[in-house]
Protein backbone atom coordinates (compact mmCIF):
# COMPACT_ATOMS: atom_id res chain seq x y z
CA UNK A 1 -21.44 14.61 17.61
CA UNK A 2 -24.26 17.10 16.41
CA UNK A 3 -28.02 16.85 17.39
CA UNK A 4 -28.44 16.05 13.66
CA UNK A 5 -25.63 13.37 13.66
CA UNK A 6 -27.18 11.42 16.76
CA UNK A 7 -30.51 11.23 15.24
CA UNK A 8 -28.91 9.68 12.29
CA UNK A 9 -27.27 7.45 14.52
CA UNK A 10 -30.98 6.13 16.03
CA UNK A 11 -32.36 5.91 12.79
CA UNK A 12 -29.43 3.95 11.19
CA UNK A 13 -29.10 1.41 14.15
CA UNK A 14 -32.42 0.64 13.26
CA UNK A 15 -32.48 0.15 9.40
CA UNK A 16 -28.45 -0.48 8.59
CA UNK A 17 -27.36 -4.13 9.66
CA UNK A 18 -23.96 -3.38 8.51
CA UNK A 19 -23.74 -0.60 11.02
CA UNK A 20 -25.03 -2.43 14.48
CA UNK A 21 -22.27 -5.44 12.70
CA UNK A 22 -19.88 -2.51 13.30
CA UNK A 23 -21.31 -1.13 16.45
CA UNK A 24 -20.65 -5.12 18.18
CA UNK A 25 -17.34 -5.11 16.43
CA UNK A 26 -16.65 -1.60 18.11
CA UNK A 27 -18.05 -2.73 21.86
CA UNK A 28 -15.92 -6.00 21.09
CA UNK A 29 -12.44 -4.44 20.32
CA UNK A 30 -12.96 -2.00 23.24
CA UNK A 31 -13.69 -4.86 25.48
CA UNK A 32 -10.41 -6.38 24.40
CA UNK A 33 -8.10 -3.54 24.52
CA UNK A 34 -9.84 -2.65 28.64
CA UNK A 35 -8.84 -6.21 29.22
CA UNK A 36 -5.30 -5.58 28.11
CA UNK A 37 -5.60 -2.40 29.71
CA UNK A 38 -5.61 -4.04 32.94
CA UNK A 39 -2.10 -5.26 32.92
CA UNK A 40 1.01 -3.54 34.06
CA UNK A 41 3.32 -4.99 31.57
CA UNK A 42 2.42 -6.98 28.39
CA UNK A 43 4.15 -9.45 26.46
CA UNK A 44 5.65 -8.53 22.90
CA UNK A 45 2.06 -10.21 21.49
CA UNK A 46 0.10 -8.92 24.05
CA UNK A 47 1.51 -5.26 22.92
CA UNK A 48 1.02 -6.45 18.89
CA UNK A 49 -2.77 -7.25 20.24
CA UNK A 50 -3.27 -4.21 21.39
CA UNK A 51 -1.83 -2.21 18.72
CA UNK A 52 -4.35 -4.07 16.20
CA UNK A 53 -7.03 -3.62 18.55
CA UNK A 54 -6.51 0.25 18.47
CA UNK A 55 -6.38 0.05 15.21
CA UNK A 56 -9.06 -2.20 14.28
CA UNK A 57 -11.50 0.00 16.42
CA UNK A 58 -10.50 3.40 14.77
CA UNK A 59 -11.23 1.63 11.55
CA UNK A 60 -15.11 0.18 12.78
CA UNK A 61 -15.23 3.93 13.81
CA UNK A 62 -14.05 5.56 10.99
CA UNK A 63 -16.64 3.33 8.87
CA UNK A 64 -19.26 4.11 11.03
CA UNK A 65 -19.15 7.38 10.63
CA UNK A 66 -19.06 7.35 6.98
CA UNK A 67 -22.38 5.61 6.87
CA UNK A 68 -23.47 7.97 9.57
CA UNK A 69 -22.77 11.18 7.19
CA UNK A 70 -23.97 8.93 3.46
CA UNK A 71 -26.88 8.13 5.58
CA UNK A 72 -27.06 12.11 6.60
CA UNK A 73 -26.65 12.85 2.79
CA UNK A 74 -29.34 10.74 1.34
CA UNK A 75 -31.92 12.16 3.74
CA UNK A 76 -30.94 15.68 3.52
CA UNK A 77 -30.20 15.30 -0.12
């Protein structure tokens, strides 16, 4: 992440409520998929968890960083 990018970051935490939503959802999913992480083996749901986890943080990500570089847009627009 650039200099420029992170300073978007602080400012958007502070005025975007959709983005700290995403942020918790983020921290939340990663949470999850440590806890899973922990096991040796994992049941067949377990492993379906996990793959929706993975995917369900990639996706808070992803959508992050689109409001990230709108947000980047707007200001250097």
């Amino acid at each position: 992440m650039s200099r420029d990018e992170k300073e978007i970051k602080i400012s958007i935490q502070f005025s975007n409520r959709e983005f700290r939503r995403l942020e918790d959802l983020h921290q939340r999913y990663d949470n999850e998929l440590e806890s899973l992480n922990k096991y040796r083996y994992l049941t067949q749901d377990q492993e379906i968890k996990r793959i929706e986890l993975k995917k369900l943080k990639l996706w808070t990500k992803d959508r992050m960083g689109q409001l990230i570089r709108g947000y980047g847009d707007q200001v250097n627009g």
